[in-house]
N, C-alpha and C. Protein backbone atom coordinates (compact mmCIF):
# COMPACT_ATOMS: atom_id res chain seq x y z
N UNK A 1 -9.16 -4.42 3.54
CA UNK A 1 -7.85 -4.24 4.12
C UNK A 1 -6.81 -4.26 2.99
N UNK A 2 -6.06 -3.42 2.95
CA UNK A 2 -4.64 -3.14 2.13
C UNK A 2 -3.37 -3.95 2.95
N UNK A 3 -2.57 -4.39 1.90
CA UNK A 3 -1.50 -4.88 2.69
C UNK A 3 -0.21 -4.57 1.49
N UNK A 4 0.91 -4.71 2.23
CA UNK A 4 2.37 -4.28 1.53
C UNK A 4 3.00 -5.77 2.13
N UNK A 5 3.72 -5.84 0.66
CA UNK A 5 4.50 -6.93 0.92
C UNK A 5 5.78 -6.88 0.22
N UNK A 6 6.69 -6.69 1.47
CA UNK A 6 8.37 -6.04 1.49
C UNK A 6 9.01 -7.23 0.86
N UNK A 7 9.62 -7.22 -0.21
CA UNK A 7 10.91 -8.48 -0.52
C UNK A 7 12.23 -7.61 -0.05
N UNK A 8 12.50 -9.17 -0.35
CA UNK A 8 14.16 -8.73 0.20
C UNK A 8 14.89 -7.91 -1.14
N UNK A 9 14.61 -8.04 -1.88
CA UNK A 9 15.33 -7.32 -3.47
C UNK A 9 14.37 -6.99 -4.77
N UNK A 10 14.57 -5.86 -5.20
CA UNK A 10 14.06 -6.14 -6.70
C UNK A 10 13.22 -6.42 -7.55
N UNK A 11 14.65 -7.98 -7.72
CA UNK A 11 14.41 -8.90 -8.12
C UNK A 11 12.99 -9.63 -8.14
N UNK A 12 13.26 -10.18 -6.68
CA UNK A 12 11.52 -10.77 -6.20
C UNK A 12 10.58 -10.08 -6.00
N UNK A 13 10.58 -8.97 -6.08
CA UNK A 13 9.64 -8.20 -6.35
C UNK A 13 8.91 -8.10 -7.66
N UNK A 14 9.34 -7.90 -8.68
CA UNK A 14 9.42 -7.77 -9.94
C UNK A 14 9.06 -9.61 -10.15
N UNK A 15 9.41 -10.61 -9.74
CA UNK A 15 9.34 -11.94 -10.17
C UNK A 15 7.50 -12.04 -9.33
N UNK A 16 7.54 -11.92 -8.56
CA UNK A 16 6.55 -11.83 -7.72
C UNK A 16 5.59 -11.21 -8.27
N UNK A 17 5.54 -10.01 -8.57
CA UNK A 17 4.83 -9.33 -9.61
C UNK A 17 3.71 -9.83 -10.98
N UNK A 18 5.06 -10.74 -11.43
CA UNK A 18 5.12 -11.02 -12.41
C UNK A 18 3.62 -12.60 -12.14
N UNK A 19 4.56 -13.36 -11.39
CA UNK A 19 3.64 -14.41 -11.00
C UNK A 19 2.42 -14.72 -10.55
N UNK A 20 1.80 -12.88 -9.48
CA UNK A 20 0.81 -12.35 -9.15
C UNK A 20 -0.04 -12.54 -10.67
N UNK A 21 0.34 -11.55 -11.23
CA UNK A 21 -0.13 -11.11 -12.61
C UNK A 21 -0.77 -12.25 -13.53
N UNK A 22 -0.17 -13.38 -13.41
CA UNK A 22 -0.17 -14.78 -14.47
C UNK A 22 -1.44 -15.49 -13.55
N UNK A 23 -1.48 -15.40 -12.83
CA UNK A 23 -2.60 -16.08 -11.10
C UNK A 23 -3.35 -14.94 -11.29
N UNK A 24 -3.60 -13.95 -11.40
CA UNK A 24 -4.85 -13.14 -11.41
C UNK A 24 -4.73 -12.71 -9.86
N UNK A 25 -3.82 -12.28 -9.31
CA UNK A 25 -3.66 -11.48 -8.31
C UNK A 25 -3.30 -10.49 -8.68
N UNK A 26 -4.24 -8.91 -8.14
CA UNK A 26 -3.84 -7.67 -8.62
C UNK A 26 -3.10 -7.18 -7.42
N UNK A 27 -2.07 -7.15 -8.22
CA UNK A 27 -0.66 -6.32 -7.10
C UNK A 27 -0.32 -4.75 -8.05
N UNK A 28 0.18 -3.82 -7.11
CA UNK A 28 0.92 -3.25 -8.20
C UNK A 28 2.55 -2.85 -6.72
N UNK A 29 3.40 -2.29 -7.68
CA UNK A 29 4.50 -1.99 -7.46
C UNK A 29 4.87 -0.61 -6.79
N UNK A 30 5.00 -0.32 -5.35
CA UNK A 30 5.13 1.08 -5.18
C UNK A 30 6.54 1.11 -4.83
N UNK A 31 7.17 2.15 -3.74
CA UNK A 31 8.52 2.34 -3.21
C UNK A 31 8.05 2.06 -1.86
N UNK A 32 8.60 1.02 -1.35
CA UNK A 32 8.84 1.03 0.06
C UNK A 32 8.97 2.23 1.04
N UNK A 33 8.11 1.94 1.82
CA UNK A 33 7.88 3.37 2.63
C UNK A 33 9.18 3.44 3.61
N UNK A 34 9.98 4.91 3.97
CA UNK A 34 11.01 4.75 4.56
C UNK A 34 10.88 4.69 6.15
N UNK A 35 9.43 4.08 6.77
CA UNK A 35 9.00 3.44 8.22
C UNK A 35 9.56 2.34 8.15
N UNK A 36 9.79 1.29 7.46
CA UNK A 36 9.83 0.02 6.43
C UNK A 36 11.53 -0.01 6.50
N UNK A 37 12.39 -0.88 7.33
CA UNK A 37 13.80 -0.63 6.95
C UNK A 37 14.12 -1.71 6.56
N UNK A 38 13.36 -3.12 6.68
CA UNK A 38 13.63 -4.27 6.19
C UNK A 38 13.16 -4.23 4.53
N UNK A 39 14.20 -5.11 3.66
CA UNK A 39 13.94 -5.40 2.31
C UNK A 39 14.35 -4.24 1.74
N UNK A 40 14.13 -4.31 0.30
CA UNK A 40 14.35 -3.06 -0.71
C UNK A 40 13.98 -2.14 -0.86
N UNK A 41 13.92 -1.37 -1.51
CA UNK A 41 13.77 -0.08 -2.05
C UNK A 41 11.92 -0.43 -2.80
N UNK A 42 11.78 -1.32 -3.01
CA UNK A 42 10.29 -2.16 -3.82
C UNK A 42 9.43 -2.78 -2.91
N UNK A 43 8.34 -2.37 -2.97
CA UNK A 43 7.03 -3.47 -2.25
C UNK A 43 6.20 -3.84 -3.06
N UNK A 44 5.03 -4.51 -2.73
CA UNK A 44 4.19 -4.95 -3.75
C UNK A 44 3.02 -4.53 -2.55
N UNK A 45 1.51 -3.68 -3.04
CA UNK A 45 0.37 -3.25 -2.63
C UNK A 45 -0.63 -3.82 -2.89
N UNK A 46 -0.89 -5.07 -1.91
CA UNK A 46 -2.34 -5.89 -2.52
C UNK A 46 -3.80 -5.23 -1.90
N UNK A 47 -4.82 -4.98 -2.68
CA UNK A 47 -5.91 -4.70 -1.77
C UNK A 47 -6.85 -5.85 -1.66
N UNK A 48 -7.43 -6.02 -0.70
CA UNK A 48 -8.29 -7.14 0.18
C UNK A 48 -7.99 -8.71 0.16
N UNK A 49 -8.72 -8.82 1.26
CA UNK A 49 -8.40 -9.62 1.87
C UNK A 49 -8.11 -11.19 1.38
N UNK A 50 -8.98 -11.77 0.17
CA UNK A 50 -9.19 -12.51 -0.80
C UNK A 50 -7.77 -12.19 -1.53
N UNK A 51 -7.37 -11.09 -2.22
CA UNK A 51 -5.82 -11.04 -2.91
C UNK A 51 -4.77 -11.47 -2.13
N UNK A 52 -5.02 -10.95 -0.56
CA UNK A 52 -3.89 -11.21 -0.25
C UNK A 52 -3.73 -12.94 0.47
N UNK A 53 -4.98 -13.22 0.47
CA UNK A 53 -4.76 -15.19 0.76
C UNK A 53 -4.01 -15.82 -0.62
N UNK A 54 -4.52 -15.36 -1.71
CA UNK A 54 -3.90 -15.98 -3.03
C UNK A 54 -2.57 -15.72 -2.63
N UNK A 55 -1.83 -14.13 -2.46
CA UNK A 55 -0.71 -13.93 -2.63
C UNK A 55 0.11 -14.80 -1.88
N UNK A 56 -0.83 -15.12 -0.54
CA UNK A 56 0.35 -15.80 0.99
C UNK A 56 0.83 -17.12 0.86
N UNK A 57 0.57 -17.72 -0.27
CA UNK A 57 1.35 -19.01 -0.66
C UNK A 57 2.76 -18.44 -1.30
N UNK A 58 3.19 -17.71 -1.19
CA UNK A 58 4.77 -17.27 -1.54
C UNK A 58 4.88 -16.40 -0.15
N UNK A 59 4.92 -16.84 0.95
CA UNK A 59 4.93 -15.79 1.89
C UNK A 59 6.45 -15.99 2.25
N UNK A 60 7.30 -17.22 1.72
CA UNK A 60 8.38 -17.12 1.95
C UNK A 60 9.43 -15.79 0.99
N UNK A 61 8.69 -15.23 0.25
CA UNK A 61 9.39 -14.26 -0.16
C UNK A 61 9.28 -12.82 0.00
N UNK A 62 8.61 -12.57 1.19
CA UNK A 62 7.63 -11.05 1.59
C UNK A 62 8.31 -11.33 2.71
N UNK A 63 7.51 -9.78 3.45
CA UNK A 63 7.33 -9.77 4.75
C UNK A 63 6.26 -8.74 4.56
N UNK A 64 5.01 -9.46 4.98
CA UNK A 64 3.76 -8.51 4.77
C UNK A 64 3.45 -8.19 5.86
N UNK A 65 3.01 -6.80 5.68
CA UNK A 65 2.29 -5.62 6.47
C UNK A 65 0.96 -5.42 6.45
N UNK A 66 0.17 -5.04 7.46
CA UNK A 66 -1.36 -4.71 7.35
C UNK A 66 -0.84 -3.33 6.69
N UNK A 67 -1.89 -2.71 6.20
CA UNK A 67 -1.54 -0.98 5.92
C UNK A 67 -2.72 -0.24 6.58
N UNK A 68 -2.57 -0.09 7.96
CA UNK A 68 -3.31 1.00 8.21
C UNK A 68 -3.54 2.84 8.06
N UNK A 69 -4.46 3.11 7.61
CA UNK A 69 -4.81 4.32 6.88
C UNK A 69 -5.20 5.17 8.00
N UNK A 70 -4.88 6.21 8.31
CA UNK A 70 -5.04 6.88 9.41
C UNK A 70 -5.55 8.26 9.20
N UNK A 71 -6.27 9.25 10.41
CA UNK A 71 -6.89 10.51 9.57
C UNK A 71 -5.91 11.57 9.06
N UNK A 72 -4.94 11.60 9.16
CA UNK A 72 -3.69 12.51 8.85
C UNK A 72 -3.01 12.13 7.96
N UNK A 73 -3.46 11.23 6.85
CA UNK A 73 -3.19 10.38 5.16
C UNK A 73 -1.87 10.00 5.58
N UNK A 74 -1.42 9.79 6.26
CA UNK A 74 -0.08 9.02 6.62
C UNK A 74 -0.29 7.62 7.21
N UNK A 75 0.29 6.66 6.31
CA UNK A 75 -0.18 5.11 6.54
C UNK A 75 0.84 4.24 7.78
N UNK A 76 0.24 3.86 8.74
CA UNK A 76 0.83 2.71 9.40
C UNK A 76 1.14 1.48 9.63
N UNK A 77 2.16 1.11 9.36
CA UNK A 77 2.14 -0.41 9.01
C UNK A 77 2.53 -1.66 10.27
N UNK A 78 1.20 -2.77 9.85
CA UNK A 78 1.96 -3.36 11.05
C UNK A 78 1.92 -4.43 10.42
N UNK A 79 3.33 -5.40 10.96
CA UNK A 79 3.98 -6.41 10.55
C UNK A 79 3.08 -7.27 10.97
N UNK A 80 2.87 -8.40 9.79
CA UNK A 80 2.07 -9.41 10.40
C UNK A 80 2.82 -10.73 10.47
């Protein structure tokens, strides 16, 4: 399972990132999909399920999404 995790700015995105990175959580940085109206212009893309338990001890700074993959390559996201 893929998941997106919306900050509110930037900022925490990029800090978040950063902190992932130092913890050995592989995140990387895409553009917030424009389905997505909460938070910034920045998300962070964790894949499975194991990354994203590490990541959910900062869950006060996300708002994570499942990312469902659908047959028409257009992804759906649902708020968890």
């Amino acid at each position: 399972m893929d998941y997106l995790l919306n900050c509110e700015n930037s900022n925490i995105a990029i800090e978040l990132l950063n902190k992932f990175r130092e913890e050995g959580v592989r995140a990387r940085v895409v553009p917030t999909p424009s389905s997505i109206i909460d938070g910034c212009g920045l998300s962070l893309v964790i894949k499975g399920d194991d990354e994203f338990k590490k990541a959910n001890k900062y869950n006060d700074k996300f708002i994570a999404y499942q990312i469902i993959k659908n047959s028409e390559k257009q992804n759906t996201y649902l708020r968890l």
